[in-house]
PDB file of N, CA and C in Angstrom:
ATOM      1  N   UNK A   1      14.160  34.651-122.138  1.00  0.00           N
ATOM      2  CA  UNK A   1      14.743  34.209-120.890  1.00  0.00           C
ATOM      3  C   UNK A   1      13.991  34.839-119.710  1.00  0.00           C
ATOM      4  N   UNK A   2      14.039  34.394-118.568  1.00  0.00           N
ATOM      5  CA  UNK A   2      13.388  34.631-117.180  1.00  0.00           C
ATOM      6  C   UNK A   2      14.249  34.624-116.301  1.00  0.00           C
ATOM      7  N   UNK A   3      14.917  35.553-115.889  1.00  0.00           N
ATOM      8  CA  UNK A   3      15.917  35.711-114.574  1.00  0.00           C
ATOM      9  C   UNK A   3      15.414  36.751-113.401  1.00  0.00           C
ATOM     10  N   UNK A   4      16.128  35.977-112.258  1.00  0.00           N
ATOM     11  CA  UNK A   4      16.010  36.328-110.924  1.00  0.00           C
ATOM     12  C   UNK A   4      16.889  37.287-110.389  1.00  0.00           C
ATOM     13  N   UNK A   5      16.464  38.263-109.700  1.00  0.00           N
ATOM     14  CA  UNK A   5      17.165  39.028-108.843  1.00  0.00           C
ATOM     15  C   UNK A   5      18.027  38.253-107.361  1.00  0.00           C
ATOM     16  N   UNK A   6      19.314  38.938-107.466  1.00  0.00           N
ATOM     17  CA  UNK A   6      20.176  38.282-105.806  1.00  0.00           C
ATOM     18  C   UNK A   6      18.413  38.279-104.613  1.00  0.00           C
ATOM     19  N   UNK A   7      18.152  39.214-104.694  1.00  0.00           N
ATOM     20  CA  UNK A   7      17.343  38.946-103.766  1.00  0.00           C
ATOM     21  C   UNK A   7      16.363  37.882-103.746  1.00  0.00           C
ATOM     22  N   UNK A   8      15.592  37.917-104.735  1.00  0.00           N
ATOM     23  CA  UNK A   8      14.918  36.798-105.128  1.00  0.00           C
ATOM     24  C   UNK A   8      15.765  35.401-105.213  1.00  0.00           C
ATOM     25  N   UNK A   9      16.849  35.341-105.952  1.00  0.00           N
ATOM     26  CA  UNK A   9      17.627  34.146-105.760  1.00  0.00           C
ATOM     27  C   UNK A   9      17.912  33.459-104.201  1.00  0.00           C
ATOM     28  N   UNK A  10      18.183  34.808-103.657  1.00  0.00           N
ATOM     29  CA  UNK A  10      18.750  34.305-101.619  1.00  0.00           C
ATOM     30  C   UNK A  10      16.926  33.261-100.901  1.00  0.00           C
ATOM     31  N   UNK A  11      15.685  34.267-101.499  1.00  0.00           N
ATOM     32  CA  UNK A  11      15.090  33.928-100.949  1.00  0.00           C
ATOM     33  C   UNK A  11      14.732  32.430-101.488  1.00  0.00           C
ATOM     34  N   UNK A  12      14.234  32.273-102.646  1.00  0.00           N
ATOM     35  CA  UNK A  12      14.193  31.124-103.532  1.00  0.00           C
ATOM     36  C   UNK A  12      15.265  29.893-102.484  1.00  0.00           C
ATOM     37  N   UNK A  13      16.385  30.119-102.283  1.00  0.00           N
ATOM     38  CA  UNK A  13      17.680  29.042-102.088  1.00  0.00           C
ATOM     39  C   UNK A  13      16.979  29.100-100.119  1.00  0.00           C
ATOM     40  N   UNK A  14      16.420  29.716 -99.742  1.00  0.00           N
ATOM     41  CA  UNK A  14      16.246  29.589 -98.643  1.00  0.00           C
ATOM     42  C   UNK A  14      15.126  28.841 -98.196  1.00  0.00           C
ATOM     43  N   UNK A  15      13.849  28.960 -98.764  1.00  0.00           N
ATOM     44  CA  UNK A  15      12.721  28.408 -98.822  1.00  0.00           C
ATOM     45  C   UNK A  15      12.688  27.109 -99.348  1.00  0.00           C
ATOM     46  N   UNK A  16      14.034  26.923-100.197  1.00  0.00           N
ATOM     47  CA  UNK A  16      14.121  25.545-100.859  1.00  0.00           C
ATOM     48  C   UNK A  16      14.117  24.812 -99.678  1.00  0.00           C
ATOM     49  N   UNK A  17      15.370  25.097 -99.064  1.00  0.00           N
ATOM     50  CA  UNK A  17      16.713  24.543 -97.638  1.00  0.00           C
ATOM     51  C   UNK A  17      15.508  24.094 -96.790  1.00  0.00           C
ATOM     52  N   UNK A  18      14.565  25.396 -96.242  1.00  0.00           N
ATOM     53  CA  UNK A  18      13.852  25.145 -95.020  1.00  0.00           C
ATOM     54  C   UNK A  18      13.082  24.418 -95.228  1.00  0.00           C
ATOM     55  N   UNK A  19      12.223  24.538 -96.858  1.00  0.00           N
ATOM     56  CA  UNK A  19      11.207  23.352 -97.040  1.00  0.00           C
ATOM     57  C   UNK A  19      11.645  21.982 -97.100  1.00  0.00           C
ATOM     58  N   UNK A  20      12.964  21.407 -97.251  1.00  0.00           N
ATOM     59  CA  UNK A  20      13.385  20.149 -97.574  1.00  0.00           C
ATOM     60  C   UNK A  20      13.303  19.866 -99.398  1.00  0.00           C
ATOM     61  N   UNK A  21      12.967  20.643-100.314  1.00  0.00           N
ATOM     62  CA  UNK A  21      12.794  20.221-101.357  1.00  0.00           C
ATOM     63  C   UNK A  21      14.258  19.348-102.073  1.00  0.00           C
ATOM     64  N   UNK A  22      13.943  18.433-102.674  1.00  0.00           N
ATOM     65  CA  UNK A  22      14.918  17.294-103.548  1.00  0.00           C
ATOM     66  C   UNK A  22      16.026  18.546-104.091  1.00  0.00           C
ATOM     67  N   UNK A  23      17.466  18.218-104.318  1.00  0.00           N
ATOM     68  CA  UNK A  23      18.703  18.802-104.704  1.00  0.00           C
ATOM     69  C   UNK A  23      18.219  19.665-106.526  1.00  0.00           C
ATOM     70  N   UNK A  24      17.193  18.358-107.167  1.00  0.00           N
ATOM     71  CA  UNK A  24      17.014  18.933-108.217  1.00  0.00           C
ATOM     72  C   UNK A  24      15.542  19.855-108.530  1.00  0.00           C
ATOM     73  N   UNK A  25      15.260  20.595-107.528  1.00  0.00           N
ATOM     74  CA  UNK A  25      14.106  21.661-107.168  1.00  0.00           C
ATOM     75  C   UNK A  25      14.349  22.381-108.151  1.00  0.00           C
ATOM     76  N   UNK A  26      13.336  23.301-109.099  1.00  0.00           N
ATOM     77  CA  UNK A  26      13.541  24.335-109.664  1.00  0.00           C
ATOM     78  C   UNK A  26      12.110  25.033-109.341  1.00  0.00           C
ATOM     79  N   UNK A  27      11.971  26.047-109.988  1.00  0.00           N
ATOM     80  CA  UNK A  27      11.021  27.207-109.473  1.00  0.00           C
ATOM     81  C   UNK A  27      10.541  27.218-110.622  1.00  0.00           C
ATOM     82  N   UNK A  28       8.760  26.922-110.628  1.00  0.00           N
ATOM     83  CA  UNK A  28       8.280  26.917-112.492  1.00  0.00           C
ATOM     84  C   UNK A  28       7.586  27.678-111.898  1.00  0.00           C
ATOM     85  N   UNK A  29       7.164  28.967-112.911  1.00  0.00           N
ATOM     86  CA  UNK A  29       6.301  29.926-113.117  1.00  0.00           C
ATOM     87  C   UNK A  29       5.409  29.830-114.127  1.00  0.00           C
ATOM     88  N   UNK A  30       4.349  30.627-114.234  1.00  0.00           N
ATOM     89  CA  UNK A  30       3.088  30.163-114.823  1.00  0.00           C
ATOM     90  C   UNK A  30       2.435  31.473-115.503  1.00  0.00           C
ATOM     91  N   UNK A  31       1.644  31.172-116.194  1.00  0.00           N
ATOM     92  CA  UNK A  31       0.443  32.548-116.666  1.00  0.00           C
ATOM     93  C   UNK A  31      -1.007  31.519-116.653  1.00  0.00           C
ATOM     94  N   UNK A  32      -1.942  32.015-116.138  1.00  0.00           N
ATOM     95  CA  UNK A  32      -3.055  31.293-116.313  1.00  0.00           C
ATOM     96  C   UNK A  32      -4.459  32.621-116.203  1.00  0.00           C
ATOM     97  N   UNK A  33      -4.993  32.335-116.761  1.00  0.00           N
ATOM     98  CA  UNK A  33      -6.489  33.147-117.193  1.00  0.00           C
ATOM     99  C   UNK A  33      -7.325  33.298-115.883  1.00  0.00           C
ATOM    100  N   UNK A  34      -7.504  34.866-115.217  1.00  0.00           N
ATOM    101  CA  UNK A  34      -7.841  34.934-114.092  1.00  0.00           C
ATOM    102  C   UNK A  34      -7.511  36.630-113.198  1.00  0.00           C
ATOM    103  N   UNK A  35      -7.847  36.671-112.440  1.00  0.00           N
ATOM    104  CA  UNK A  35      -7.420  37.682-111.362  1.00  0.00           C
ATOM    105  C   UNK A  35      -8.132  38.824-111.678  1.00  0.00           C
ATOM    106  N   UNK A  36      -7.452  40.132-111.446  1.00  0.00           N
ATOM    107  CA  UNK A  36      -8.608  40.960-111.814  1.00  0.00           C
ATOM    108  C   UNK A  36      -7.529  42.442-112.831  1.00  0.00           C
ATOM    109  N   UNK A  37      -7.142  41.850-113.567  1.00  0.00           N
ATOM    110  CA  UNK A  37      -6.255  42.198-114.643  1.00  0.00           C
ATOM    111  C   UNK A  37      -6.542  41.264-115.919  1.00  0.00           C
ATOM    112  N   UNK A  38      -6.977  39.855-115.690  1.00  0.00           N
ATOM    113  CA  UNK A  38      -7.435  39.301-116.836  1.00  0.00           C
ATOM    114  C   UNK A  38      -6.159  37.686-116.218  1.00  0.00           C
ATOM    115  N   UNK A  39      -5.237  37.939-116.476  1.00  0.00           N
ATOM    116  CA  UNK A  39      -3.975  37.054-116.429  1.00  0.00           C
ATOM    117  C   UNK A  39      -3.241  37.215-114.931  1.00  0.00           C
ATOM    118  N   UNK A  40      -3.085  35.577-114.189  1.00  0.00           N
ATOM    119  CA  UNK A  40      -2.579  35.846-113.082  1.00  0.00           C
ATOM    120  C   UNK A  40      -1.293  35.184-113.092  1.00  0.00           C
ATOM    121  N   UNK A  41      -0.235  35.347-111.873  1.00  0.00           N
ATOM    122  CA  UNK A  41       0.953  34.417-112.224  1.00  0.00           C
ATOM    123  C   UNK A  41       0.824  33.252-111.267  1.00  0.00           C
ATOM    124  N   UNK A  42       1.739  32.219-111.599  1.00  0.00           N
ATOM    125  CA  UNK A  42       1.855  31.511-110.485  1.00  0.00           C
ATOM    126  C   UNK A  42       3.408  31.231-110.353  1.00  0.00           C
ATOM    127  N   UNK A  43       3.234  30.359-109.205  1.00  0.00           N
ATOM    128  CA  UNK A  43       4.966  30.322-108.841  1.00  0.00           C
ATOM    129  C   UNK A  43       5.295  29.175-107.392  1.00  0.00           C
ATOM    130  N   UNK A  44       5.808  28.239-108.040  1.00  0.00           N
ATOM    131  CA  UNK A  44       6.070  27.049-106.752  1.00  0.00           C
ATOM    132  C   UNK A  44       7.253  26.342-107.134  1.00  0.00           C
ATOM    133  N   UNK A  45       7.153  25.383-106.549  1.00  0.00           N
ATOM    134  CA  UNK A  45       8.314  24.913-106.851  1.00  0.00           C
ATOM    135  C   UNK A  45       8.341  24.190-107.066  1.00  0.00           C
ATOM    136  N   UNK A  46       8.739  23.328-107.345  1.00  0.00           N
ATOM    137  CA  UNK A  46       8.885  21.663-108.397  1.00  0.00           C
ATOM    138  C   UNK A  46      10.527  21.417-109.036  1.00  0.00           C
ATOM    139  N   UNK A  47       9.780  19.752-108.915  1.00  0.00           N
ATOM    140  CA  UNK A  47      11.209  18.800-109.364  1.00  0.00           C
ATOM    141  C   UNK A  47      10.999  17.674-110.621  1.00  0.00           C
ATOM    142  N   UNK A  48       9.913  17.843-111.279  1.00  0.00           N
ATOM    143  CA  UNK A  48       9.491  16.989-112.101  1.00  0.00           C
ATOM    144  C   UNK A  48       9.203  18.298-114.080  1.00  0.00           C
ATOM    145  N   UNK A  49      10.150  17.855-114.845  1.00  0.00           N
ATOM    146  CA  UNK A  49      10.178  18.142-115.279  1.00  0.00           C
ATOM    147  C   UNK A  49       9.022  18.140-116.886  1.00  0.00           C
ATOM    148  N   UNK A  50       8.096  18.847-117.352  1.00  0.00           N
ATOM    149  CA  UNK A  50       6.984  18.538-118.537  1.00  0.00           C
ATOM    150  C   UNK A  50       7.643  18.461-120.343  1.00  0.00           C
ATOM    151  N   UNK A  51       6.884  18.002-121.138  1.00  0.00           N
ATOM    152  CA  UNK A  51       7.425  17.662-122.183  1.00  0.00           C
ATOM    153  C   UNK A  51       7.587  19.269-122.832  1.00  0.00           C
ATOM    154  N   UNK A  52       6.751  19.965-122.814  1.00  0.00           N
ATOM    155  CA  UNK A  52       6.406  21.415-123.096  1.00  0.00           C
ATOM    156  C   UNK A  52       7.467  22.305-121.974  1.00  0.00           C
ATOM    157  N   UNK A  53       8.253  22.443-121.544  1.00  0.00           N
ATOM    158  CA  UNK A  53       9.156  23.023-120.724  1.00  0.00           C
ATOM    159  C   UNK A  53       9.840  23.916-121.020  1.00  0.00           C
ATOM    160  N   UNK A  54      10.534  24.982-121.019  1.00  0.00           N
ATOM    161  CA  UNK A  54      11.183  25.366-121.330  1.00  0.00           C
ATOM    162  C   UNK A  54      11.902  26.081-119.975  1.00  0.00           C
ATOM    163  N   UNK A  55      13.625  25.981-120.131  1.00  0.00           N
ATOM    164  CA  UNK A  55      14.452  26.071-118.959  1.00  0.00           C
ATOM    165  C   UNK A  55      15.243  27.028-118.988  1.00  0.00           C
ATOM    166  N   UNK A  56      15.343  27.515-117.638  1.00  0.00           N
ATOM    167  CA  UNK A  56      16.713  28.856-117.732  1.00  0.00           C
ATOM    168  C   UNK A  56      17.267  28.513-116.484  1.00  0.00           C
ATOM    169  N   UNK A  57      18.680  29.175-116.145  1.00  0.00           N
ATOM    170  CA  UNK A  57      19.101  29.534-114.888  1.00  0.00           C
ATOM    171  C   UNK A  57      20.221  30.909-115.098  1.00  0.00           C
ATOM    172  N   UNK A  58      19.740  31.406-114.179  1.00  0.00           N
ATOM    173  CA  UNK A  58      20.413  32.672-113.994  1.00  0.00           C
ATOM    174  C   UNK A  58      20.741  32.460-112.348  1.00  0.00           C
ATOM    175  N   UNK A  59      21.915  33.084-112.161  1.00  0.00           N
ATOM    176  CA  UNK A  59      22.661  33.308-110.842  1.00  0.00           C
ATOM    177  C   UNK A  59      22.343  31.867-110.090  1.00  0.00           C
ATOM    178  N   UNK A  60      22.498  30.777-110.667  1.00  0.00           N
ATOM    179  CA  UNK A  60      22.585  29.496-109.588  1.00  0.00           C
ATOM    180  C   UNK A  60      21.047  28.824-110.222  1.00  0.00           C
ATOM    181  N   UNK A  61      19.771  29.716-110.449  1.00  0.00           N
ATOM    182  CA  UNK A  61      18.524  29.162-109.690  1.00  0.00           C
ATOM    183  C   UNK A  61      17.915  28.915-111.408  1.00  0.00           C
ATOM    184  N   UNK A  62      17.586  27.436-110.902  1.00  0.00           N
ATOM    185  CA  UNK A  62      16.988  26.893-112.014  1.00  0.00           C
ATOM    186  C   UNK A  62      15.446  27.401-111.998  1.00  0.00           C
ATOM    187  N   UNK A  63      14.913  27.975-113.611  1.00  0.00           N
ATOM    188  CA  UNK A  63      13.479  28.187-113.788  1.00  0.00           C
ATOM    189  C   UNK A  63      12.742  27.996-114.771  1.00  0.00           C
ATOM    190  N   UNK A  64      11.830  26.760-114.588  1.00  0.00           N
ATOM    191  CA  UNK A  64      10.959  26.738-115.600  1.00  0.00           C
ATOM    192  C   UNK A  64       9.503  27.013-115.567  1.00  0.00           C
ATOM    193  N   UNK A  65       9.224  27.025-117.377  1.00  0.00           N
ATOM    194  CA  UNK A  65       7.448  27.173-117.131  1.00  0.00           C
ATOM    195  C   UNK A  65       7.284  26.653-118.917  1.00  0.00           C
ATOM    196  N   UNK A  66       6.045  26.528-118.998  1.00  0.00           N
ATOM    197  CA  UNK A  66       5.023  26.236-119.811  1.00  0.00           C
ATOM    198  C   UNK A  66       5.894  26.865-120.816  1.00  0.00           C
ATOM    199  N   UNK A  67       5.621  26.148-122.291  1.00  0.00           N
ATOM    200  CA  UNK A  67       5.692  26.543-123.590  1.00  0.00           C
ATOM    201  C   UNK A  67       4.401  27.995-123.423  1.00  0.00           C
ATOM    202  N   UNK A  68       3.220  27.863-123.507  1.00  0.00           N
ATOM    203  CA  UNK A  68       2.181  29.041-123.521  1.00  0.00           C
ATOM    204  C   UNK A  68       3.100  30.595-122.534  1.00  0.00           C
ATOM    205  N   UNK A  69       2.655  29.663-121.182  1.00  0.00           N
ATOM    206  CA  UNK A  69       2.998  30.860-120.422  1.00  0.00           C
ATOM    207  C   UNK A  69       4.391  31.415-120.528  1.00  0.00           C
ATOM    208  N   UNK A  70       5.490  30.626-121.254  1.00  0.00           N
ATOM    209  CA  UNK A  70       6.909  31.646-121.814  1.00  0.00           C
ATOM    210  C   UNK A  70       6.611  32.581-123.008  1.00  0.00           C
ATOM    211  N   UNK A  71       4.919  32.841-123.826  1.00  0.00           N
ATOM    212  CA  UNK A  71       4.927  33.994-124.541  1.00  0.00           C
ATOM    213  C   UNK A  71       4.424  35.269-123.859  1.00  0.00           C
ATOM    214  N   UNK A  72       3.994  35.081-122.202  1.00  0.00           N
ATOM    215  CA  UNK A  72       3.383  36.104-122.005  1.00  0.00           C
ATOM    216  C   UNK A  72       4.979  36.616-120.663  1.00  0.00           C
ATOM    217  N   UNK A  73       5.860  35.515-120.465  1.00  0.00           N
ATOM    218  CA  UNK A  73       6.918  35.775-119.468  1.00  0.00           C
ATOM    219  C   UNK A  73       8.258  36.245-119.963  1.00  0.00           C
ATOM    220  N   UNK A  74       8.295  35.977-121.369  1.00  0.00           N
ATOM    221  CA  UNK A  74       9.873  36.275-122.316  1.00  0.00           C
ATOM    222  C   UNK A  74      10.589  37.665-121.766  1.00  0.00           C
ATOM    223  N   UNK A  75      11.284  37.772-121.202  1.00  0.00           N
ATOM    224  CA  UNK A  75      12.054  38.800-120.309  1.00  0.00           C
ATOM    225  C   UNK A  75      11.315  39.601-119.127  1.00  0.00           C
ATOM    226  N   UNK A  76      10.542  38.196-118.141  1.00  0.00           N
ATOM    227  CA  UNK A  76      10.410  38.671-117.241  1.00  0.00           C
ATOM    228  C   UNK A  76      11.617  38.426-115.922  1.00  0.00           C
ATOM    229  N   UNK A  77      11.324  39.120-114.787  1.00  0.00           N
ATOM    230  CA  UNK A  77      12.536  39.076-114.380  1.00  0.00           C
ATOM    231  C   UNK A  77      11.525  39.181-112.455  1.00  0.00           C
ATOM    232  N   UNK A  78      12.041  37.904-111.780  1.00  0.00           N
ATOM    233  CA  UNK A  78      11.398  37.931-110.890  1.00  0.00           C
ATOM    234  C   UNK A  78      12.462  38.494-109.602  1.00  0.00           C
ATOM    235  N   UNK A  79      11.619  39.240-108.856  1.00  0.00           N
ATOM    236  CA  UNK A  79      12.103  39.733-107.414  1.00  0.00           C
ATOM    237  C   UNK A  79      11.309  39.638-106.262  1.00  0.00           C
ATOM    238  N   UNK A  80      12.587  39.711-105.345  1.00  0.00           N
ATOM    239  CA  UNK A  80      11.947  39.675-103.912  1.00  0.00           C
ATOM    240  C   UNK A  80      11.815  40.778-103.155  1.00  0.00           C
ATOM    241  N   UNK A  81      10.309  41.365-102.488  1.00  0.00           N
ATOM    242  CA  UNK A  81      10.424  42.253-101.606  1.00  0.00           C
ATOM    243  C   UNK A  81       9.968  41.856-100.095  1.00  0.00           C
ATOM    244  N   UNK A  82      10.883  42.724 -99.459  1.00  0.00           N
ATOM    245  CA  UNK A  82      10.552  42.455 -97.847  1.00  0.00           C
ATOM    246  C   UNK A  82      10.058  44.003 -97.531  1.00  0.00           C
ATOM    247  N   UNK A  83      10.355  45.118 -98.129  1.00  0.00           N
ATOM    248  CA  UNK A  83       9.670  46.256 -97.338  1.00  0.00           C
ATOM    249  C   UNK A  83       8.426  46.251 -97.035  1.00  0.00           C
ATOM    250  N   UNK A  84       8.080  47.354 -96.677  1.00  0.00           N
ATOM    251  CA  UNK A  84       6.655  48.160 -95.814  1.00  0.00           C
ATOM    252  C   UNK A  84       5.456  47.959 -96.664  1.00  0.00           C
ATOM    253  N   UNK A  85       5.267  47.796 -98.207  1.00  0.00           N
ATOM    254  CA  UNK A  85       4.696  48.525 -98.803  1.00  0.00           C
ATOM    255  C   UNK A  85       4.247  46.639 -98.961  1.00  0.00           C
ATOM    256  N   UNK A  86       4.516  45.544 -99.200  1.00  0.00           N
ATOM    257  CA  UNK A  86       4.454  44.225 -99.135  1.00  0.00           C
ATOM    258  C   UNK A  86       5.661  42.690 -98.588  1.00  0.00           C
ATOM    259  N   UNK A  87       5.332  42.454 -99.164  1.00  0.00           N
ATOM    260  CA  UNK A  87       6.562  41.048 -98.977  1.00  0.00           C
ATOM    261  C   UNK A  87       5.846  39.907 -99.969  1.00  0.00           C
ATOM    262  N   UNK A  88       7.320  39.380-100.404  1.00  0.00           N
ATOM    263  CA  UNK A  88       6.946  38.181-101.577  1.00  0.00           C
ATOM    264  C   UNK A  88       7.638  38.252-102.638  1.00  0.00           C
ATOM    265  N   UNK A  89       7.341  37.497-103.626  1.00  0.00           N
ATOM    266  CA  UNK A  89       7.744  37.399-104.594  1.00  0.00           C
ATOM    267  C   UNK A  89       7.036  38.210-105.974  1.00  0.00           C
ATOM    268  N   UNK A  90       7.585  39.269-106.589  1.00  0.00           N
ATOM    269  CA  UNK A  90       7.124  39.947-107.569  1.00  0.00           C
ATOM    270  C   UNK A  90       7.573  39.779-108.916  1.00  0.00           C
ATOM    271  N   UNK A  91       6.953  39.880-110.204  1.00  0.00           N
ATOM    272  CA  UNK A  91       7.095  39.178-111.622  1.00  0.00           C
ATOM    273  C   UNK A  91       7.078  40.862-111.906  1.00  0.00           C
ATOM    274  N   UNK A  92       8.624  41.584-112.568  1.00  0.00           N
ATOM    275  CA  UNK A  92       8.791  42.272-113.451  1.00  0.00           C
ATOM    276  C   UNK A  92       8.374  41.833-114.874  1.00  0.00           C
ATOM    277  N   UNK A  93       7.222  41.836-115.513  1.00  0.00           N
ATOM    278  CA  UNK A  93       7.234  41.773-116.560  1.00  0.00           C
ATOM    279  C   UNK A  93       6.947  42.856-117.811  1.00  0.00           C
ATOM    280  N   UNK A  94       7.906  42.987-118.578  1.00  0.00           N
ATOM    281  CA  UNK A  94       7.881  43.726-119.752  1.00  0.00           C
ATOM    282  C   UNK A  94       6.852  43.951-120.630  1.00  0.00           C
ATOM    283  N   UNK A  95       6.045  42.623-120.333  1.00  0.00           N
ATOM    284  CA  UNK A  95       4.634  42.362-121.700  1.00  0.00           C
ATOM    285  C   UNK A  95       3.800  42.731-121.567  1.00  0.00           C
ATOM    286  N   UNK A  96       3.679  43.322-120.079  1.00  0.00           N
ATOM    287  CA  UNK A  96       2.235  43.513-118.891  1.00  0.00           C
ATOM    288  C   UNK A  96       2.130  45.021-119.555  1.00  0.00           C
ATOM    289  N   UNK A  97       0.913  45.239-120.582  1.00  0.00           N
ATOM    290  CA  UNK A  97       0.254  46.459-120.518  1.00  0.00           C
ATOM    291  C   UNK A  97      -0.254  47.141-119.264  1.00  0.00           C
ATOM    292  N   UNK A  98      -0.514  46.692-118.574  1.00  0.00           N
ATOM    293  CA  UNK A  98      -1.064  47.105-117.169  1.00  0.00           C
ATOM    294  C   UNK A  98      -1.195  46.022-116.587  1.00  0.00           C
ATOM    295  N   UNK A  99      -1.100  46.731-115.028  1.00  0.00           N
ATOM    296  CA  UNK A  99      -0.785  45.340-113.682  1.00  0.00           C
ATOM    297  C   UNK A  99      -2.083  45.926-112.796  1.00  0.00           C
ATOM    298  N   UNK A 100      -2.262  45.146-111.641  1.00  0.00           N
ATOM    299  CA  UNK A 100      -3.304  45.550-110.787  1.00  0.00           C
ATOM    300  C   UNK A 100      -2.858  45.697-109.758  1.00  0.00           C
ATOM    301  N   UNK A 101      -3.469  46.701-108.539  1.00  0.00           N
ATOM    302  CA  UNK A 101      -2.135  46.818-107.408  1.00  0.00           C
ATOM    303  C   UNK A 101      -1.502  45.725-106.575  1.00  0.00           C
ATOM    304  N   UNK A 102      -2.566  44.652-106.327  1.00  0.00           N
ATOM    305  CA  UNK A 102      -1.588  43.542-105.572  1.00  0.00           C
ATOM    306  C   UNK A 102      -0.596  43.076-106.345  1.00  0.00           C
ATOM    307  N   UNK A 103      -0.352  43.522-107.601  1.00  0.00           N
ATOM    308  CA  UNK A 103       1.199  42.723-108.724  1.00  0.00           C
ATOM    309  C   UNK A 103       0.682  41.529-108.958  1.00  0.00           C
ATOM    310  N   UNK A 104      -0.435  40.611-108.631  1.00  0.00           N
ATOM    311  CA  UNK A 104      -0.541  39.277-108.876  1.00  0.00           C
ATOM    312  C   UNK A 104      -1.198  38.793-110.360  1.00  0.00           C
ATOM    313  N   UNK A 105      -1.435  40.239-111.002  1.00  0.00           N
ATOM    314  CA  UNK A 105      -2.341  39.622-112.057  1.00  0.00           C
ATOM    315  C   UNK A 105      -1.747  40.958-112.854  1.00  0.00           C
ATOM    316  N   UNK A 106      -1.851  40.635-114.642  1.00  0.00           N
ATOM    317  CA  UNK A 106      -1.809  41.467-115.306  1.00  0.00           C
ATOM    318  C   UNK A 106      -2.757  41.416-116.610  1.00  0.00           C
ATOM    319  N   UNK A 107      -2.005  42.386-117.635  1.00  0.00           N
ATOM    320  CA  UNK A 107      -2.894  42.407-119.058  1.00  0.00           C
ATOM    321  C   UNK A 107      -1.822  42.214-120.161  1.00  0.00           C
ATOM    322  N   UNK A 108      -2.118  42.006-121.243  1.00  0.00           N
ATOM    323  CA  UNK A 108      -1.125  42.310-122.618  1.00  0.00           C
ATOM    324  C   UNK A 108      -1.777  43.293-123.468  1.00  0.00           C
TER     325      UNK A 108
END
């Protein structure tokens, strides 16, 4: 499973609202080969659902991603930061042998 933090959830439901996205918006996340950790994430939003999918919702917010990229995401847990140190959206993940300092890319 892949669940969101309140914070991450508020921001997610807000960015939906302001962007105009369709009622049935969900948030698919990704792993793709890249960055400077080896593996980067991705993260947008979408309303069109793939045959390879796999779905969760935690606290309201629907999230999917890739059959592949749910072996490298299986109890990740996404959050939102606004402090000093960045802002955005950050991927707690459990699988990540090591991360690189921008958080955008990792290893297994």
């Amino acid at each position: 499973m892949i669940t969101v933090t309140e914070k991450a959830k508020e921001r997610a439901l807000e960015l939906m609202a302001k962007e105009s996205h369709p009622t049935e918006s969900f948030i698919r996340v990704g792993v793709a080969g890249g960055g400077c950790s080896g593996l980067s994430y991705s993260l947008e939003f979408d309303h069109e659902l793939k045959a390879d999918d796999k779905q969760f919702e935690d606290k309201g917010v629907k999230i999917v991603c890739d059959k592949k990229s749910f072996l490298y995401l299986v109890g990740t847990q996404l959050d939102f930061s606004d402090g000093l140190n960045g802002k955005g959206f950050q991927f707690i993940n459990p699988n990540a042998s090591r991360t690189c300092g921008c958080g955008e890319s990792f290893a297994v």
